[in-house]
N, C-alpha and C. Protein backbone atom coordinates (compact mmCIF):
# COMPACT_ATOMS: atom_id res chain seq x y z
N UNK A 1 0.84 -1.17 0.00
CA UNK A 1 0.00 0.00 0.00
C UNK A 1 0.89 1.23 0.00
N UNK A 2 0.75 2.04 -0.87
CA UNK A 2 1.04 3.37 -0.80
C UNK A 2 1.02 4.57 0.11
N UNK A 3 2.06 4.92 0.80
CA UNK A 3 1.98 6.23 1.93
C UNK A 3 1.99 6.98 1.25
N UNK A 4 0.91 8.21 1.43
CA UNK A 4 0.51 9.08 1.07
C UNK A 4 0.84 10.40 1.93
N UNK A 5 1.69 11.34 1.54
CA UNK A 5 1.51 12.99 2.14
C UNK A 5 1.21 13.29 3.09
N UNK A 6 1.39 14.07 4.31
CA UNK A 6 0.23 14.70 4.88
C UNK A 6 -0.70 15.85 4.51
N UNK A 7 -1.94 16.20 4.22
CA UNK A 7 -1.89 17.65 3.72
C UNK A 7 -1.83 18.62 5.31
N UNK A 8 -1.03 18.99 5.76
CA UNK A 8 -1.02 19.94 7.13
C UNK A 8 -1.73 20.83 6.80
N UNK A 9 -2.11 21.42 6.43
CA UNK A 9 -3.63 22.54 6.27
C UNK A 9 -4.42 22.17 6.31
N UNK A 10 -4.55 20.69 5.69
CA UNK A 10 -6.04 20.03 6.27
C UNK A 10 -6.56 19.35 7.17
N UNK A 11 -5.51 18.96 8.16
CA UNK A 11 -5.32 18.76 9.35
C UNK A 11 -5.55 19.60 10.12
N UNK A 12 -5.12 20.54 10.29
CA UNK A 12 -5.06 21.72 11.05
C UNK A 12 -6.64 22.29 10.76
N UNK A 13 -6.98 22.37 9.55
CA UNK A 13 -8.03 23.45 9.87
C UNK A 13 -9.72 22.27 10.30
N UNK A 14 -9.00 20.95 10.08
CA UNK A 14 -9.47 19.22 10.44
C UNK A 14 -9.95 19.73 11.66
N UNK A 15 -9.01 19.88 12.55
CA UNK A 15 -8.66 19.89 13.98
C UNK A 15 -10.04 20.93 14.30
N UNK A 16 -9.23 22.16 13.69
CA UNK A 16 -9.81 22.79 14.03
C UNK A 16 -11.51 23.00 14.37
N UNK A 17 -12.22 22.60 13.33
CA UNK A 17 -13.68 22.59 13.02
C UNK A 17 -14.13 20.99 14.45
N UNK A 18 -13.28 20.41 13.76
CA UNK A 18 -13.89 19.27 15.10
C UNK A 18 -13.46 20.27 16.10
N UNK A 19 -12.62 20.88 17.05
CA UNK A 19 -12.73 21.40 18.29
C UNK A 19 -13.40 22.53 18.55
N UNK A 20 -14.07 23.02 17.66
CA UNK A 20 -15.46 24.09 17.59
C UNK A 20 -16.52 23.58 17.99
N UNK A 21 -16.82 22.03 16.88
CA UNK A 21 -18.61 21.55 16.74
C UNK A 21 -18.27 21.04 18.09
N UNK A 22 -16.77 20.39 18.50
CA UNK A 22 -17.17 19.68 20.09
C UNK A 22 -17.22 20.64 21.19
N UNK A 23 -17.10 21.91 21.07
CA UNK A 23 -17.15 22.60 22.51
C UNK A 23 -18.65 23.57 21.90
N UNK A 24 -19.11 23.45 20.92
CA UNK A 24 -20.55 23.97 20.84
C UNK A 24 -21.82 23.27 21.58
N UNK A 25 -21.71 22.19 21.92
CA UNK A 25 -22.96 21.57 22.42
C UNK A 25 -22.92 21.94 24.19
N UNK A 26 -21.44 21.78 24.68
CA UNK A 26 -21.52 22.24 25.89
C UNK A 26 -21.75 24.07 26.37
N UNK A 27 -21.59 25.09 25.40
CA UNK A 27 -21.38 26.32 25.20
C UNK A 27 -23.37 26.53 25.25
N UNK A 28 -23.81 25.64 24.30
CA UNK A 28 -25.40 25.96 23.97
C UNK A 28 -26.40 25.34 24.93
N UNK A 29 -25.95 23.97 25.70
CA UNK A 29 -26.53 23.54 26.86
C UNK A 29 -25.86 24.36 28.53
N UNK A 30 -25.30 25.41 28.25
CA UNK A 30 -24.87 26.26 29.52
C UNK A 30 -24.18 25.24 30.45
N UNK A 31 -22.97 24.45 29.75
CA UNK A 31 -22.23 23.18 30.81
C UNK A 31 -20.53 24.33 30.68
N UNK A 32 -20.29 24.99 29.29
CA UNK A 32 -19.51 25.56 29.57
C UNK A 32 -19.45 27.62 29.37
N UNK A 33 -19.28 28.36 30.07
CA UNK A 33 -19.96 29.45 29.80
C UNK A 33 -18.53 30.28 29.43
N UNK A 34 -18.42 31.54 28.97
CA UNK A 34 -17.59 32.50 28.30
C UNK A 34 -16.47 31.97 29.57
N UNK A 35 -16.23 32.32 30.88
CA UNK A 35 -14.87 31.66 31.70
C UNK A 35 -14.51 30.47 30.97
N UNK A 36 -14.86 29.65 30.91
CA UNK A 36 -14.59 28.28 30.48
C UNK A 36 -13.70 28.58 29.05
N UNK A 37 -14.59 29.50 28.22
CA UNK A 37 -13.79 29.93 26.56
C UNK A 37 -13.14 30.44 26.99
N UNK A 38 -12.43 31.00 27.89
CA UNK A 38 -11.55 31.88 27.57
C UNK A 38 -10.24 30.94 27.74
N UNK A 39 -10.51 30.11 28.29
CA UNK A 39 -9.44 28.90 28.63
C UNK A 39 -9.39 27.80 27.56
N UNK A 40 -10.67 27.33 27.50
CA UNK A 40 -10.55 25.82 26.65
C UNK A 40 -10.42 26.79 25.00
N UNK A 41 -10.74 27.81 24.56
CA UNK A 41 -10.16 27.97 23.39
C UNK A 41 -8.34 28.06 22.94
N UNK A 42 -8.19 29.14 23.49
CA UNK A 42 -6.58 29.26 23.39
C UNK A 42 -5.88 27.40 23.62
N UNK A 43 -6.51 26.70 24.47
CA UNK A 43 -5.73 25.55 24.58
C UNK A 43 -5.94 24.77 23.48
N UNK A 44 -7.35 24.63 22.69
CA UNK A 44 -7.90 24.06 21.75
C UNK A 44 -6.65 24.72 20.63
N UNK A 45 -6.72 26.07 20.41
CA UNK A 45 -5.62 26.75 19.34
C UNK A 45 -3.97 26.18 19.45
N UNK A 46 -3.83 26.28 21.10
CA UNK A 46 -2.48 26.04 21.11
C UNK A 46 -1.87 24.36 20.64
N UNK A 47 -2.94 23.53 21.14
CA UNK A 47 -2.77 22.41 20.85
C UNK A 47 -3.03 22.01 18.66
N UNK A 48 -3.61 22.35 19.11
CA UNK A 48 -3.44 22.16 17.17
C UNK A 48 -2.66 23.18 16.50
N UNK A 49 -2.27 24.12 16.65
CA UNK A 49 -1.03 24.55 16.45
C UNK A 49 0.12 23.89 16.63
N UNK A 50 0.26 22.93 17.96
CA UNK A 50 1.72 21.86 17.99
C UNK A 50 1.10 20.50 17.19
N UNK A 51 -0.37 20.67 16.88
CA UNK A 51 -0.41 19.19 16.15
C UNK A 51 0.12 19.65 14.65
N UNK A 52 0.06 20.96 13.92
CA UNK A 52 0.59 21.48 12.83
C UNK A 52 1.64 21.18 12.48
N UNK A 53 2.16 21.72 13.83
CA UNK A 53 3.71 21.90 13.41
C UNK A 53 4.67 20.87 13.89
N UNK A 54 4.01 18.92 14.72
CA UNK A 54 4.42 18.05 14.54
C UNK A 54 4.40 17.45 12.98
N UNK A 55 3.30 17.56 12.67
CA UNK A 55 2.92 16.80 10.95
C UNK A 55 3.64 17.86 10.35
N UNK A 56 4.14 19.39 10.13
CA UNK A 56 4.71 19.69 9.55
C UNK A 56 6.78 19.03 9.22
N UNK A 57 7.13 18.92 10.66
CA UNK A 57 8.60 18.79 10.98
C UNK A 57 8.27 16.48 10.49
N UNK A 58 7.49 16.30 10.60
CA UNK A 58 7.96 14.37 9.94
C UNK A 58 7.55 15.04 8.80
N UNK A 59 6.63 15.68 8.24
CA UNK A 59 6.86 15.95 6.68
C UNK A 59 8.40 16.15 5.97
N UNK A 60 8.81 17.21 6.82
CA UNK A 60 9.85 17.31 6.60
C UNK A 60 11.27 16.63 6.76
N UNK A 61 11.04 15.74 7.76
CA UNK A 61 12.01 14.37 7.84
C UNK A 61 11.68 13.77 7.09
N UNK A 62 10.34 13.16 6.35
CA UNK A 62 10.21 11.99 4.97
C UNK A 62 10.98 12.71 4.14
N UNK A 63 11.05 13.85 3.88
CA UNK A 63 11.34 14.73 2.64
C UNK A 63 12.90 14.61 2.53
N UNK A 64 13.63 14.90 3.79
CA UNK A 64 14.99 14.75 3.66
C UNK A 64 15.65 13.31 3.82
N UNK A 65 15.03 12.42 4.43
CA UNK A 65 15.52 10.94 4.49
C UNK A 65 14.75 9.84 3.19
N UNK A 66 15.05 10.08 2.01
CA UNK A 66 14.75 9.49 0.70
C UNK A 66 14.48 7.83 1.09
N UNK A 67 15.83 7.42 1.94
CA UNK A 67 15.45 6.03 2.14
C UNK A 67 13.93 4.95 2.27
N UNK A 68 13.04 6.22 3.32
CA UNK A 68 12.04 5.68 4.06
C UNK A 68 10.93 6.15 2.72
C-alpha cells in the first residue's frame, strides 16, 4: 500500500472545526460558559497549532531521508 503525504492545512483546519462543533454543544446547553472559553479555546488553538507543526517537521524528515 502506498503512503501518502500529509496535507497539514487540512489537518489543522481538520482539527480545528472538530474542536469548535465539540465545545458547541456544551457552550449551547450552559455546561460551559464564556470563563470556560476563555481557557478551553486558546488551549484548543495552542494544541493544534503543535499538532501542525508536529505533521509539519515528519513531513519534513520523509522529505529529507529518501530512504524511508
Amino acid at each position: 500500500m502506498k503512503r501518502h503525504d500529509t496535507d497539514v492545512t487540512s489537518l489543522v483546519f481538520g482539527l480545528l472545526f472538530l474542536g469548535v462543533s465539540a465545545m458547541w454543544p456544551f457552550v449551547h446547553y450552559d455546561v460551559l460558559g464564556l470563563s470556560g472559553l476563555e481557557v478551553a479555546m486558546p488551549v484548543l488553538l495552542v494544541s493544534i497549532g503543535l499538532a501542525g507543526l508536529l505533521a509539519s517537521l515528519s513531513k519534513l524528515r520523509r522529505e529529507r531521508d529518501p530512504e524511508h
